[in-house]
PDB file of N, CA and C in Angstrom:
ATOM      1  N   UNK A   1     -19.850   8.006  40.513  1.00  0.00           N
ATOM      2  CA  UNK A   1     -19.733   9.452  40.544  1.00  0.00           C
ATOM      3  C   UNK A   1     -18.280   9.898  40.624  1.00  0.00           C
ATOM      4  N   UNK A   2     -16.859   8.853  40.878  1.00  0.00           N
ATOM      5  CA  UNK A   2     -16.126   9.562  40.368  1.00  0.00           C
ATOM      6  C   UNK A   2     -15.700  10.570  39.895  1.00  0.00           C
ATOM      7  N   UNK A   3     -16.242   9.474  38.453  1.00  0.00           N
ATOM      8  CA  UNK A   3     -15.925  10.429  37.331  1.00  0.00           C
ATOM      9  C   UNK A   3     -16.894  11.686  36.738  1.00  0.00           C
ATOM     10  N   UNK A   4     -17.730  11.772  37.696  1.00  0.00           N
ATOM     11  CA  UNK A   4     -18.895  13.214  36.888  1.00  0.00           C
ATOM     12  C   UNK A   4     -18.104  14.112  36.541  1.00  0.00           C
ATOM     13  N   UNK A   5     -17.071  14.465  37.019  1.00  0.00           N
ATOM     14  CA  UNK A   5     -16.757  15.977  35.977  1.00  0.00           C
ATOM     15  C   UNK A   5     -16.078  15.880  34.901  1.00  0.00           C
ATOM     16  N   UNK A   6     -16.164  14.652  34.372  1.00  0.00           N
ATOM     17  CA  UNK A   6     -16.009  14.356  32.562  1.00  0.00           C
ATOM     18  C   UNK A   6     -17.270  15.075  31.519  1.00  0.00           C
ATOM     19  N   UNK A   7     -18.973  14.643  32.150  1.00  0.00           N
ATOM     20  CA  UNK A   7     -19.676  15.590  31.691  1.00  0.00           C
ATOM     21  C   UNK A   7     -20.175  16.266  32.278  1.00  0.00           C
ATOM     22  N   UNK A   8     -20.047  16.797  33.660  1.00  0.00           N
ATOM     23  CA  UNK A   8     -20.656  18.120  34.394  1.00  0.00           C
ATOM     24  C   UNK A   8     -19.291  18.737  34.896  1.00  0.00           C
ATOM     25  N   UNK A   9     -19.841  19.955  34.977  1.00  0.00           N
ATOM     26  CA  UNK A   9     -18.829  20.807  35.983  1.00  0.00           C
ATOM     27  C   UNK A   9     -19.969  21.327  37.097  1.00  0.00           C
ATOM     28  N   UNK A  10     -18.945  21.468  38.380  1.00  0.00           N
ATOM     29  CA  UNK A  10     -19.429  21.898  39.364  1.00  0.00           C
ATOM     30  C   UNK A  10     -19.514  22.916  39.507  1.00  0.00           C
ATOM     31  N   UNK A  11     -20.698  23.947  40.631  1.00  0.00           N
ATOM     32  CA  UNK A  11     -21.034  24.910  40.529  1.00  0.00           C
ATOM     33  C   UNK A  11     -21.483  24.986  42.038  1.00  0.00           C
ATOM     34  N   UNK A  12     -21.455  26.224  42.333  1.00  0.00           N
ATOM     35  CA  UNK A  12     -21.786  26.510  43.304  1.00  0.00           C
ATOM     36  C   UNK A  12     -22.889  25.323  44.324  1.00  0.00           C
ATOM     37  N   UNK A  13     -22.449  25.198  45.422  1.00  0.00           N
ATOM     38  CA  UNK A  13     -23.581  24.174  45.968  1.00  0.00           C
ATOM     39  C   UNK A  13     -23.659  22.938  45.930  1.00  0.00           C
ATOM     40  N   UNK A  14     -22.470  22.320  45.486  1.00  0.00           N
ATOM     41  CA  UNK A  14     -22.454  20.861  44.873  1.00  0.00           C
ATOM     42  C   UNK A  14     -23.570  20.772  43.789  1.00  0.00           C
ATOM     43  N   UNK A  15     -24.051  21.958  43.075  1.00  0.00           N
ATOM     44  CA  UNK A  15     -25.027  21.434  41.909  1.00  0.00           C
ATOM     45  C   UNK A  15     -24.121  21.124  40.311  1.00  0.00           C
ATOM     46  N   UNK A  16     -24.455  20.651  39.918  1.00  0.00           N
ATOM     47  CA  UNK A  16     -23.497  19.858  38.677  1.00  0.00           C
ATOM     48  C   UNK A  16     -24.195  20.586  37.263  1.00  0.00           C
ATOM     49  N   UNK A  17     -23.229  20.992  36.218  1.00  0.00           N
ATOM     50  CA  UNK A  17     -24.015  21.811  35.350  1.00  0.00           C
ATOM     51  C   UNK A  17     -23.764  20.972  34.239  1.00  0.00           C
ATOM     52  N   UNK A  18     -24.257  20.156  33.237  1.00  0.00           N
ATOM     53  CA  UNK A  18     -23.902  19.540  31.963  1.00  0.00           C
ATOM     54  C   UNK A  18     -22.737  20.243  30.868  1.00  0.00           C
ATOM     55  N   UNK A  19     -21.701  19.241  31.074  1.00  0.00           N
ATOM     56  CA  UNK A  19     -20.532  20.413  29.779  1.00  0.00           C
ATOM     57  C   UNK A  19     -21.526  19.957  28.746  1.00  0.00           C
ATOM     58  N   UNK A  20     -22.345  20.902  28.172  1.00  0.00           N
ATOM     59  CA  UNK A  20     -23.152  20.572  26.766  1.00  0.00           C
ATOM     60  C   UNK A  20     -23.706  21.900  26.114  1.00  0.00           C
ATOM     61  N   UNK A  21     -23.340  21.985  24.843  1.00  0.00           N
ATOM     62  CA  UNK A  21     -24.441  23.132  24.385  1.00  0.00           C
ATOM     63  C   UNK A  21     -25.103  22.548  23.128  1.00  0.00           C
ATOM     64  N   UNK A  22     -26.301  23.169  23.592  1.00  0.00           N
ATOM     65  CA  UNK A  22     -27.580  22.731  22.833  1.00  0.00           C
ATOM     66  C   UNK A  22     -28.191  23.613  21.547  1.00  0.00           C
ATOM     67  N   UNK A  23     -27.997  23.234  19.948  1.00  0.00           N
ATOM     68  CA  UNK A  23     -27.898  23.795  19.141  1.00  0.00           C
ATOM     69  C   UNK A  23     -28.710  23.544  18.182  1.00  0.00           C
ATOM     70  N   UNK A  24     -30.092  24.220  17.646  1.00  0.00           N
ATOM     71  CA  UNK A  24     -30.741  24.194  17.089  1.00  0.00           C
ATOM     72  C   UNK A  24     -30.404  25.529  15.935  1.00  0.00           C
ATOM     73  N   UNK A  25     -31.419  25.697  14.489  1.00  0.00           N
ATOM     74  CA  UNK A  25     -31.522  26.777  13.600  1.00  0.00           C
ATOM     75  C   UNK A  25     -33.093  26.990  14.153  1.00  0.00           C
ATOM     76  N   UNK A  26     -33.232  26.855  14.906  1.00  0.00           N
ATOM     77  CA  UNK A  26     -34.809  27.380  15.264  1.00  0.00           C
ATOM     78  C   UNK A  26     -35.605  27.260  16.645  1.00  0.00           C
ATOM     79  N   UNK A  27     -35.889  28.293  17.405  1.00  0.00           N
ATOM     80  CA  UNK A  27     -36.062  28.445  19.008  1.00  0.00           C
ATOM     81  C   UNK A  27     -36.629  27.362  19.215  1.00  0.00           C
ATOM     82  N   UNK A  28     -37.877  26.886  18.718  1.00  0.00           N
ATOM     83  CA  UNK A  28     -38.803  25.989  19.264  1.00  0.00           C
ATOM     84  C   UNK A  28     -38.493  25.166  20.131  1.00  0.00           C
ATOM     85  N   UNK A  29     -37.583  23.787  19.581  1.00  0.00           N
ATOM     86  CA  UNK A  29     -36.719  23.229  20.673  1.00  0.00           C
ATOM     87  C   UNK A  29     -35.983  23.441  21.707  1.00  0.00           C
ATOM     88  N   UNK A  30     -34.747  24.256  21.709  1.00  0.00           N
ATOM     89  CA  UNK A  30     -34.087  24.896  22.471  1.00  0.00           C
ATOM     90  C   UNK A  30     -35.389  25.345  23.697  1.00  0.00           C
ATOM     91  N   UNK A  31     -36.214  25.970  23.292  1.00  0.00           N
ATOM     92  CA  UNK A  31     -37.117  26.511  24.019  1.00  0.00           C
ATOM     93  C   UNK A  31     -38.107  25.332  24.972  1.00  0.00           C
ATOM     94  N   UNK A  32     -38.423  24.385  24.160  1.00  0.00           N
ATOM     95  CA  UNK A  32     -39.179  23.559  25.230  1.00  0.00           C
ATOM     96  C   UNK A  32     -37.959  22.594  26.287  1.00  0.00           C
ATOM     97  N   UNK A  33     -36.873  22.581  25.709  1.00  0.00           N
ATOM     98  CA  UNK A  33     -35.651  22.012  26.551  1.00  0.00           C
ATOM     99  C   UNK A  33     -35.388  22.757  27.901  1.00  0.00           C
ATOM    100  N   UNK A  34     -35.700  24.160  27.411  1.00  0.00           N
ATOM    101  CA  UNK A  34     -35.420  25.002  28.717  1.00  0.00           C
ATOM    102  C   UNK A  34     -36.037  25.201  29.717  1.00  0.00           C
ATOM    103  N   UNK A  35     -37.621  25.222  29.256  1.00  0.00           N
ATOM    104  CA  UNK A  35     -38.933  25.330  29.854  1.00  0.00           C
ATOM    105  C   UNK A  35     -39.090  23.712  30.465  1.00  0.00           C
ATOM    106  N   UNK A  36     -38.605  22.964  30.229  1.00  0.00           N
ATOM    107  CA  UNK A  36     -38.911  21.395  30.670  1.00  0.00           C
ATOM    108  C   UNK A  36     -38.337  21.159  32.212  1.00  0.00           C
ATOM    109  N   UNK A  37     -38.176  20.417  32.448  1.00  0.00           N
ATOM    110  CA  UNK A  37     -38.099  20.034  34.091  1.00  0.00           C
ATOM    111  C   UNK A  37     -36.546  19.996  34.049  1.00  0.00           C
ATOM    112  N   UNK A  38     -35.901  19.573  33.240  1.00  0.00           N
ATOM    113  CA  UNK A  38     -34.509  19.560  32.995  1.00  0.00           C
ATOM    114  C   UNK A  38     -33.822  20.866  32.906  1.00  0.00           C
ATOM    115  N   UNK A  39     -34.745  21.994  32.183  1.00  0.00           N
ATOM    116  CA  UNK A  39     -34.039  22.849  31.851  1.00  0.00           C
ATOM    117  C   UNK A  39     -33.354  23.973  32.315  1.00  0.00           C
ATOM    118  N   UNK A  40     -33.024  23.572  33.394  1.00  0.00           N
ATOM    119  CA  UNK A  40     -32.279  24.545  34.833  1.00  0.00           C
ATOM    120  C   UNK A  40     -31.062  24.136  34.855  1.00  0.00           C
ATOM    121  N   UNK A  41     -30.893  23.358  34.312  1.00  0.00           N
ATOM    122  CA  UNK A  41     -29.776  22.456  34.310  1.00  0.00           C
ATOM    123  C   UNK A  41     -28.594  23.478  33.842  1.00  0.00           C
ATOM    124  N   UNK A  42     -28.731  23.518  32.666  1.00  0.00           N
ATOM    125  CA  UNK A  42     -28.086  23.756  31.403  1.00  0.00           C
ATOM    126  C   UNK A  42     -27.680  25.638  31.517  1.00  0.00           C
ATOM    127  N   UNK A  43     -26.694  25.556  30.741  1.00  0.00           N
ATOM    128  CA  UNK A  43     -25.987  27.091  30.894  1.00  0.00           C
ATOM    129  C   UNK A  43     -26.961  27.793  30.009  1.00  0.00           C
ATOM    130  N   UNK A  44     -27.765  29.141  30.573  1.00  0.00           N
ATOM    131  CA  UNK A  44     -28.265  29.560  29.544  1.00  0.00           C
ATOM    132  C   UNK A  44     -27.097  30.016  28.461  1.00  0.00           C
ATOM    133  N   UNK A  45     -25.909  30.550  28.239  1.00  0.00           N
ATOM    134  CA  UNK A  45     -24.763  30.908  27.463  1.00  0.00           C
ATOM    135  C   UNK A  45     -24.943  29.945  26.140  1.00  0.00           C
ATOM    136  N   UNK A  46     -25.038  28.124  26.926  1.00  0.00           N
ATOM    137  CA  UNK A  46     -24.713  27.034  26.164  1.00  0.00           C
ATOM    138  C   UNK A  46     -25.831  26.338  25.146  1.00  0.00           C
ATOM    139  N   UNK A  47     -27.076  27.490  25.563  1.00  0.00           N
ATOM    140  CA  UNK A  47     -28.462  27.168  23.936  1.00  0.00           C
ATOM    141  C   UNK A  47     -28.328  28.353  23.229  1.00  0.00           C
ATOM    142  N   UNK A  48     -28.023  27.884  21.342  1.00  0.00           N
ATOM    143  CA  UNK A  48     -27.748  28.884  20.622  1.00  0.00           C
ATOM    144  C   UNK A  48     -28.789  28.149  19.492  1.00  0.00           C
ATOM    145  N   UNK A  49     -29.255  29.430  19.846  1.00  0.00           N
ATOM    146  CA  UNK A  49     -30.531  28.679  18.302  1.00  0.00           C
ATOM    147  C   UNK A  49     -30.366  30.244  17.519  1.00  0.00           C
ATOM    148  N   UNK A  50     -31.043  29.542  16.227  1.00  0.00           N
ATOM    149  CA  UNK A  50     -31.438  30.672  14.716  1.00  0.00           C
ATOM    150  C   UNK A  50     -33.031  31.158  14.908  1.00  0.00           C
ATOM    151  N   UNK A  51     -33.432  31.925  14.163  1.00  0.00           N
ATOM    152  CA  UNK A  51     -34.426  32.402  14.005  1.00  0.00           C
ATOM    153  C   UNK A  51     -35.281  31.772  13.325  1.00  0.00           C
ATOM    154  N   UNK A  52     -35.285  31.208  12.483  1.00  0.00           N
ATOM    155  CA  UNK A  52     -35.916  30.582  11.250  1.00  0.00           C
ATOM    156  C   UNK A  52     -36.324  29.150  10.979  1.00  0.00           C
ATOM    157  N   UNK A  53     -35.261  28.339  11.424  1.00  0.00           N
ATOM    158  CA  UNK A  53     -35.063  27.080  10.833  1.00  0.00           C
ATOM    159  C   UNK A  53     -34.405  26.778   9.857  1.00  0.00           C
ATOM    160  N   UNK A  54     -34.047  25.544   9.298  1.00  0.00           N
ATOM    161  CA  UNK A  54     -33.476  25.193   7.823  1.00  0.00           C
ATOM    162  C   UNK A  54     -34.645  24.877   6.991  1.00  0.00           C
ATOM    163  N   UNK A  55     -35.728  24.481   7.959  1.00  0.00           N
ATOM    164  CA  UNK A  55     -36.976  23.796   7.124  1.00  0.00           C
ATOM    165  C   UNK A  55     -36.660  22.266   6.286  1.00  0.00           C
ATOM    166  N   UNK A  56     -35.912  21.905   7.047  1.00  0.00           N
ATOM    167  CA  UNK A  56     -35.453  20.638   6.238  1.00  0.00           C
ATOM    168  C   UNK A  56     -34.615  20.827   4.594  1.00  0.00           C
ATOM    169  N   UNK A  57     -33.939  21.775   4.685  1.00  0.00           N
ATOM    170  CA  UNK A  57     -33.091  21.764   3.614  1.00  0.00           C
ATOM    171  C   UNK A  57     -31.581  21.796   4.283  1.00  0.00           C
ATOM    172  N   UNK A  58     -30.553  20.592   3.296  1.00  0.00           N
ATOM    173  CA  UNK A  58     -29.419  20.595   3.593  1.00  0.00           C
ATOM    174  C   UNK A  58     -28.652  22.044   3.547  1.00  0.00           C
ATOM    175  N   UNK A  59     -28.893  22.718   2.445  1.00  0.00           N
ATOM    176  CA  UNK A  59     -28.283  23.484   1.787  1.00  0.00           C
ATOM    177  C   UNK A  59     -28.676  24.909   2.712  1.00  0.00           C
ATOM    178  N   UNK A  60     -29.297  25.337   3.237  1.00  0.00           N
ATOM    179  CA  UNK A  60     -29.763  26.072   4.197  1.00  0.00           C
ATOM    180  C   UNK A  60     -29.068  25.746   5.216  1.00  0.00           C
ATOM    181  N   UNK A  61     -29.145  25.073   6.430  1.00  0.00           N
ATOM    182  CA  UNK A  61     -29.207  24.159   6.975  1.00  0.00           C
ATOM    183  C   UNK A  61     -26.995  24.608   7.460  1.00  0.00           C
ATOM    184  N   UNK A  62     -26.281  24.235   6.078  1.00  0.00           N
ATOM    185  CA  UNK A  62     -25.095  24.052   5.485  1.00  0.00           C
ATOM    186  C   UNK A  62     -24.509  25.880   5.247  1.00  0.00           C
ATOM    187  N   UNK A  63     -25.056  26.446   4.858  1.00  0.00           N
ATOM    188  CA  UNK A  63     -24.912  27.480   3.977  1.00  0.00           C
ATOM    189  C   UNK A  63     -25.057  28.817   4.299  1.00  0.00           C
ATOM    190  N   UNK A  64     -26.546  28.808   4.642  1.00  0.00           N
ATOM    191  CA  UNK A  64     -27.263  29.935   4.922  1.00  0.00           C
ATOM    192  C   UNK A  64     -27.484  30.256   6.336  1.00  0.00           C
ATOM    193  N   UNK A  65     -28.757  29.590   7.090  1.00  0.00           N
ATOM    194  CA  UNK A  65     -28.580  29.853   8.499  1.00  0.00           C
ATOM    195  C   UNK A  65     -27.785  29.000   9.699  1.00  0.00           C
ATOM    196  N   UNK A  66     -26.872  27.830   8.575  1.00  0.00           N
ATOM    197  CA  UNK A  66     -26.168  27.463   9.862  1.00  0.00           C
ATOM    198  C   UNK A  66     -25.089  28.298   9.679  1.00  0.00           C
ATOM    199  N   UNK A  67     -24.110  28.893   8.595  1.00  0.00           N
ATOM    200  CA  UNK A  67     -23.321  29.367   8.418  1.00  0.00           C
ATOM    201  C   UNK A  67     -23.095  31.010   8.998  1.00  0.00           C
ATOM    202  N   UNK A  68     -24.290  31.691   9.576  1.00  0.00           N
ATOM    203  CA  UNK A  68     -24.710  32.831  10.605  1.00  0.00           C
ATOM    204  C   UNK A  68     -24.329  32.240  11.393  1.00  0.00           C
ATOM    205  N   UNK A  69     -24.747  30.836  12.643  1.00  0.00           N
ATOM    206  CA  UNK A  69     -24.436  30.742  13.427  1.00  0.00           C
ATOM    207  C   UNK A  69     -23.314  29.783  14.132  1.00  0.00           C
ATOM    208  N   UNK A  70     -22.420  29.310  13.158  1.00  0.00           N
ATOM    209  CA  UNK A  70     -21.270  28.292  13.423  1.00  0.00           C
ATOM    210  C   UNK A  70     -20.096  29.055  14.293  1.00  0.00           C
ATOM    211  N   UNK A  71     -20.005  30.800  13.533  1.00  0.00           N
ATOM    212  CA  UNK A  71     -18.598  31.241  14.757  1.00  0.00           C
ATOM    213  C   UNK A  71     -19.225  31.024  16.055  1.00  0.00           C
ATOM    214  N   UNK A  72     -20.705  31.187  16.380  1.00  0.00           N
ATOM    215  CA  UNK A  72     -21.300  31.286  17.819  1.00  0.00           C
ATOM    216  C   UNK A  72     -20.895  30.146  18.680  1.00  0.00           C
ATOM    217  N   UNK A  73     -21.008  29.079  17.955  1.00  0.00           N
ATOM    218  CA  UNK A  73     -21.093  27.782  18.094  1.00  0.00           C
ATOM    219  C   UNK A  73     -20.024  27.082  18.607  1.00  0.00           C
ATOM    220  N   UNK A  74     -18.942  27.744  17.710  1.00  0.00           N
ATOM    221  CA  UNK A  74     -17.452  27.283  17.834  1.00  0.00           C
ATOM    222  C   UNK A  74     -17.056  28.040  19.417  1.00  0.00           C
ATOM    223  N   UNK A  75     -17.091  29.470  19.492  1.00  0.00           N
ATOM    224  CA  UNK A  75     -16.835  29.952  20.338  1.00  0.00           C
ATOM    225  C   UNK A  75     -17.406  29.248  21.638  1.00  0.00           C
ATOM    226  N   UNK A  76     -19.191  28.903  21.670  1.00  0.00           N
ATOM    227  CA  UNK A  76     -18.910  28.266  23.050  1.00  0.00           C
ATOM    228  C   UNK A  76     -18.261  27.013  23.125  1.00  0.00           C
ATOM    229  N   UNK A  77     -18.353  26.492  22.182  1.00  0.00           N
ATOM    230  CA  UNK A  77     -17.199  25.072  22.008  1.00  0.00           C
ATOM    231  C   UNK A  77     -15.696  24.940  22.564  1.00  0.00           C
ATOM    232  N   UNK A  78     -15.427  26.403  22.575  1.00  0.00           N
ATOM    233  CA  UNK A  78     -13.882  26.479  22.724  1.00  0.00           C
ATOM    234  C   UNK A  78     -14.225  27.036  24.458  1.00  0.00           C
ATOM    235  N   UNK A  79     -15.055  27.913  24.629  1.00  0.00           N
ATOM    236  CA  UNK A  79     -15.473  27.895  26.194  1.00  0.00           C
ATOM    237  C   UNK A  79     -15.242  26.607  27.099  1.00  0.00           C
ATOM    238  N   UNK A  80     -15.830  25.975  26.752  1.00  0.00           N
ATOM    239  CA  UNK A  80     -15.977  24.446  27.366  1.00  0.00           C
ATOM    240  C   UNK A  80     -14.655  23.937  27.096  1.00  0.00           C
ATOM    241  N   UNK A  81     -14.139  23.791  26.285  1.00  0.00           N
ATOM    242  CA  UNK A  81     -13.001  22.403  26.144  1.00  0.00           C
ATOM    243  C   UNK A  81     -11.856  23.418  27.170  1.00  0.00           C
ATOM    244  N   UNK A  82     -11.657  25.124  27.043  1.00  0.00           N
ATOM    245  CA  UNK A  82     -10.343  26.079  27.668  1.00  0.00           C
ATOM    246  C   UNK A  82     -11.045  25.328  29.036  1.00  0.00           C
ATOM    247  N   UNK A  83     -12.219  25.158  29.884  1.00  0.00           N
ATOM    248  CA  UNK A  83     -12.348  24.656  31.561  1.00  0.00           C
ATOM    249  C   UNK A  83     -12.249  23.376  31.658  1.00  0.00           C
ATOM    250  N   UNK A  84     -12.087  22.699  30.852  1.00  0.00           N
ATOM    251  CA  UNK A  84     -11.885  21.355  31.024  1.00  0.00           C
ATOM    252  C   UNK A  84     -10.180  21.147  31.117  1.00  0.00           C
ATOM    253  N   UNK A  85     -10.039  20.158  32.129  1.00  0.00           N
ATOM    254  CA  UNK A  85      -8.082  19.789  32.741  1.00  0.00           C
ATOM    255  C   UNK A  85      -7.685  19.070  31.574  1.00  0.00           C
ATOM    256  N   UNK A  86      -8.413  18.105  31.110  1.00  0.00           N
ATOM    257  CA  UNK A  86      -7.779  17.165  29.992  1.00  0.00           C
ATOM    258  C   UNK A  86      -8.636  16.742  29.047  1.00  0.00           C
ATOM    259  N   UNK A  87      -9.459  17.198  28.169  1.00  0.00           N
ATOM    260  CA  UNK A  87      -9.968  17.032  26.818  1.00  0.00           C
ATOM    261  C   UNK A  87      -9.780  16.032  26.110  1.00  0.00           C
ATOM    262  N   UNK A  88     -10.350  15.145  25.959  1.00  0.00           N
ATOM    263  CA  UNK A  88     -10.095  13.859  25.144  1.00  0.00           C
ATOM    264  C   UNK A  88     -10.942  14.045  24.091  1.00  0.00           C
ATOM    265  N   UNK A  89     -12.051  14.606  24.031  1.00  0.00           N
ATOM    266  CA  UNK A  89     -12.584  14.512  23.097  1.00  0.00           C
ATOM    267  C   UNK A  89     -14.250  15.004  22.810  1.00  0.00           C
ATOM    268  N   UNK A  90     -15.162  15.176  21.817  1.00  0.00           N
ATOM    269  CA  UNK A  90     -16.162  14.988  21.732  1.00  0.00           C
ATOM    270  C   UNK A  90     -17.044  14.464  21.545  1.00  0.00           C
ATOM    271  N   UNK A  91     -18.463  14.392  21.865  1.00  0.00           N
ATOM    272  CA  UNK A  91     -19.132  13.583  21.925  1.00  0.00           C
ATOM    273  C   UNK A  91     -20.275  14.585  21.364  1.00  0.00           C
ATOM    274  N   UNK A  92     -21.018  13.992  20.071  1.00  0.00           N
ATOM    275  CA  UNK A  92     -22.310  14.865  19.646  1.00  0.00           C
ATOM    276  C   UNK A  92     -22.989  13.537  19.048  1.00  0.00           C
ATOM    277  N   UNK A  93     -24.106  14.514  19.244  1.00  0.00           N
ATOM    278  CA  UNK A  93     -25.589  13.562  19.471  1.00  0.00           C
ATOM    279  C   UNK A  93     -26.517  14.580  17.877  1.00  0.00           C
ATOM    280  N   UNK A  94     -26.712  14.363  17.311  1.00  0.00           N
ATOM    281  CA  UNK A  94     -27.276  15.015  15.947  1.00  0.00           C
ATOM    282  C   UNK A  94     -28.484  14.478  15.216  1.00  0.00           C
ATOM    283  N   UNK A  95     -29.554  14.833  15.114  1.00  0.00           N
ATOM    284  CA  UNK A  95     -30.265  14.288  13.876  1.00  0.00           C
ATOM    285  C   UNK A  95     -29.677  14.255  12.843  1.00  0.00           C
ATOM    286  N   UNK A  96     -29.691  13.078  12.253  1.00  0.00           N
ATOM    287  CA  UNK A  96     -29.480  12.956  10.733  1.00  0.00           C
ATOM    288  C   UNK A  96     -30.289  13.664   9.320  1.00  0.00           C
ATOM    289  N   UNK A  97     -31.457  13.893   9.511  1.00  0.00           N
ATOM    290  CA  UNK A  97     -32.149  14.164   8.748  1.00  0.00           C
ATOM    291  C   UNK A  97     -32.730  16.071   9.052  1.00  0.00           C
ATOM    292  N   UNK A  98     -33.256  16.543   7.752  1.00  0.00           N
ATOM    293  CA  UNK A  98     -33.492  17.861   7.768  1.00  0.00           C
ATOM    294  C   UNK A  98     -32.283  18.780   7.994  1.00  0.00           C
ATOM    295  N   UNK A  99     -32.708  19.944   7.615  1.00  0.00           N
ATOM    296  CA  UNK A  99     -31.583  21.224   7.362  1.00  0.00           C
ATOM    297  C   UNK A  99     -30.382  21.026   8.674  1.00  0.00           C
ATOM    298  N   UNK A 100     -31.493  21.180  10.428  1.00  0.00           N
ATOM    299  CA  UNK A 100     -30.107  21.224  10.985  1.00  0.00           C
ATOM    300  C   UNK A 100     -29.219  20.158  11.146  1.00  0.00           C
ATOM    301  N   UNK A 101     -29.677  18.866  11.389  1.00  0.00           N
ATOM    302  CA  UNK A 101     -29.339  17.420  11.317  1.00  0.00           C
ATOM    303  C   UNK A 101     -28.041  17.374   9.973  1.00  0.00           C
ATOM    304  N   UNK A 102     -28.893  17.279   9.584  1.00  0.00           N
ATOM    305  CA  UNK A 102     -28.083  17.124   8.325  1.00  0.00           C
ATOM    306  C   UNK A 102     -26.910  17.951   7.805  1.00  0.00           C
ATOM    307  N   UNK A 103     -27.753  19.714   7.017  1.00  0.00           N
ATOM    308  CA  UNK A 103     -26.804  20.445   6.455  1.00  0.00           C
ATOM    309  C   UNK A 103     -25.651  21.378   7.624  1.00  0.00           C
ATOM    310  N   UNK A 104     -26.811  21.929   9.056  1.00  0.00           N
ATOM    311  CA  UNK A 104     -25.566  22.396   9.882  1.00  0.00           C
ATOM    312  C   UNK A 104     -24.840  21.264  10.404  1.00  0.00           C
ATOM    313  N   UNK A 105     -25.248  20.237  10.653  1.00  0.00           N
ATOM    314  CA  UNK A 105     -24.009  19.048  11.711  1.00  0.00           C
ATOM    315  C   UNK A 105     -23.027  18.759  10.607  1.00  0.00           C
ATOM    316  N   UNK A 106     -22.955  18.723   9.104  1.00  0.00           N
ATOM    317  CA  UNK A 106     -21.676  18.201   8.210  1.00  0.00           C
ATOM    318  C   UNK A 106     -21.129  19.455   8.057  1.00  0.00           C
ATOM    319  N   UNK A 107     -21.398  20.852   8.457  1.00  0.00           N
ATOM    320  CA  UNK A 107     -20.685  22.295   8.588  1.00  0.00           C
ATOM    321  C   UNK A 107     -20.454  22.314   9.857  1.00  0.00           C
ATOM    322  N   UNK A 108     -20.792  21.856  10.635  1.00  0.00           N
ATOM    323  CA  UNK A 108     -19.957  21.934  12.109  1.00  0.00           C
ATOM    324  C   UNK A 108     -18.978  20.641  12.805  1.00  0.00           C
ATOM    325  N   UNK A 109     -19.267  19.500  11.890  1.00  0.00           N
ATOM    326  CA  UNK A 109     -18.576  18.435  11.944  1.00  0.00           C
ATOM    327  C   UNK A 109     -17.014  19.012  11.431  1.00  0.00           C
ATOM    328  N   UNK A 110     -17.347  19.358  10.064  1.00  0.00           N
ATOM    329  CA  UNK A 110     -16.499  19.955   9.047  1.00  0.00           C
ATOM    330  C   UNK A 110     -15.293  21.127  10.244  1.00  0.00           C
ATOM    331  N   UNK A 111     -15.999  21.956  10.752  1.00  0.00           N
ATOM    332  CA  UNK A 111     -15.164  22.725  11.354  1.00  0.00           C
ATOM    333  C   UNK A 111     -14.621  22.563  12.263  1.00  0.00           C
ATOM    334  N   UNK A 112     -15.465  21.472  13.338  1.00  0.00           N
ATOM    335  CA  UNK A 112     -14.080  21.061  14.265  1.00  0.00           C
ATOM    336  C   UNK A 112     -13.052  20.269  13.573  1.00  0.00           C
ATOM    337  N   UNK A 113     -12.937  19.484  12.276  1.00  0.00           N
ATOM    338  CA  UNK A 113     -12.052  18.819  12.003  1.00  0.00           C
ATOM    339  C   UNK A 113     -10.699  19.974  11.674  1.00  0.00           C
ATOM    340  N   UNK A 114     -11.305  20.971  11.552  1.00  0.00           N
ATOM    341  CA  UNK A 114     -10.071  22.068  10.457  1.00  0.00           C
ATOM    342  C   UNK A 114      -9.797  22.983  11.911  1.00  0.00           C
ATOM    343  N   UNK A 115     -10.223  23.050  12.892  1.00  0.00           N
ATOM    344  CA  UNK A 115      -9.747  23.358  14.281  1.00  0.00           C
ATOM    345  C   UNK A 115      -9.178  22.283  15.192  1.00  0.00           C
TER     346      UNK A 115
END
């Protein structure tokens, strides 16, 4: 335990909050993450979901509804790294496959590289 505030920050109470935001194109997930036993955890600020889905298209996914929600995305991105003392780096966890996996993570991959 050191090192926990590499991925939590502390909060009131000695309770520990996950530096993580959780990013879907469609509530469903986001939603049972929150509702789950875990999901107290987590900043409500730091789940940003779409309305719709990609439906498993890259190009959607890339284009259309990840491209609505990438400034959102970035912005809490930049939330997190301005409270952190020394930033080394990121760490993302992504499906590979279907619209958000796929077409939003190579548009948000894409944009932290050009930030």
């Amino acid at each position: 335990l050191e090192r926990i505030n590499v991925y939590f920050n502390e909060a009131a109470s000695k309770r520990y909050v996950p530096r993580a935001v959780l990013v879907d194109l469609e509530p469903g997930v986001i939603d049972v993450i929150r509702s789950g036993k875990y999901g107290g955890l987590y900043k409500p600020d730091n789940c940003i979901f779409g309305e719709s889905g990609a439906g498993n298209n890259w190009a959607t996914g890339h284009y259309t509804e990840g491209a609505e929600l990438v400034d959102q995305v970035l912005e809490v991105v930049r939330k997190e790294v301005e409270n952190c003392e020394c930033m080394q780096g990121f760490q993302v966890t992504q499906s590979l496959a279907g619209g958000t996996g796929s077409g939003f993570g190579t548009l948000l991959i894409t944009k932290f590289r050009e930030e």
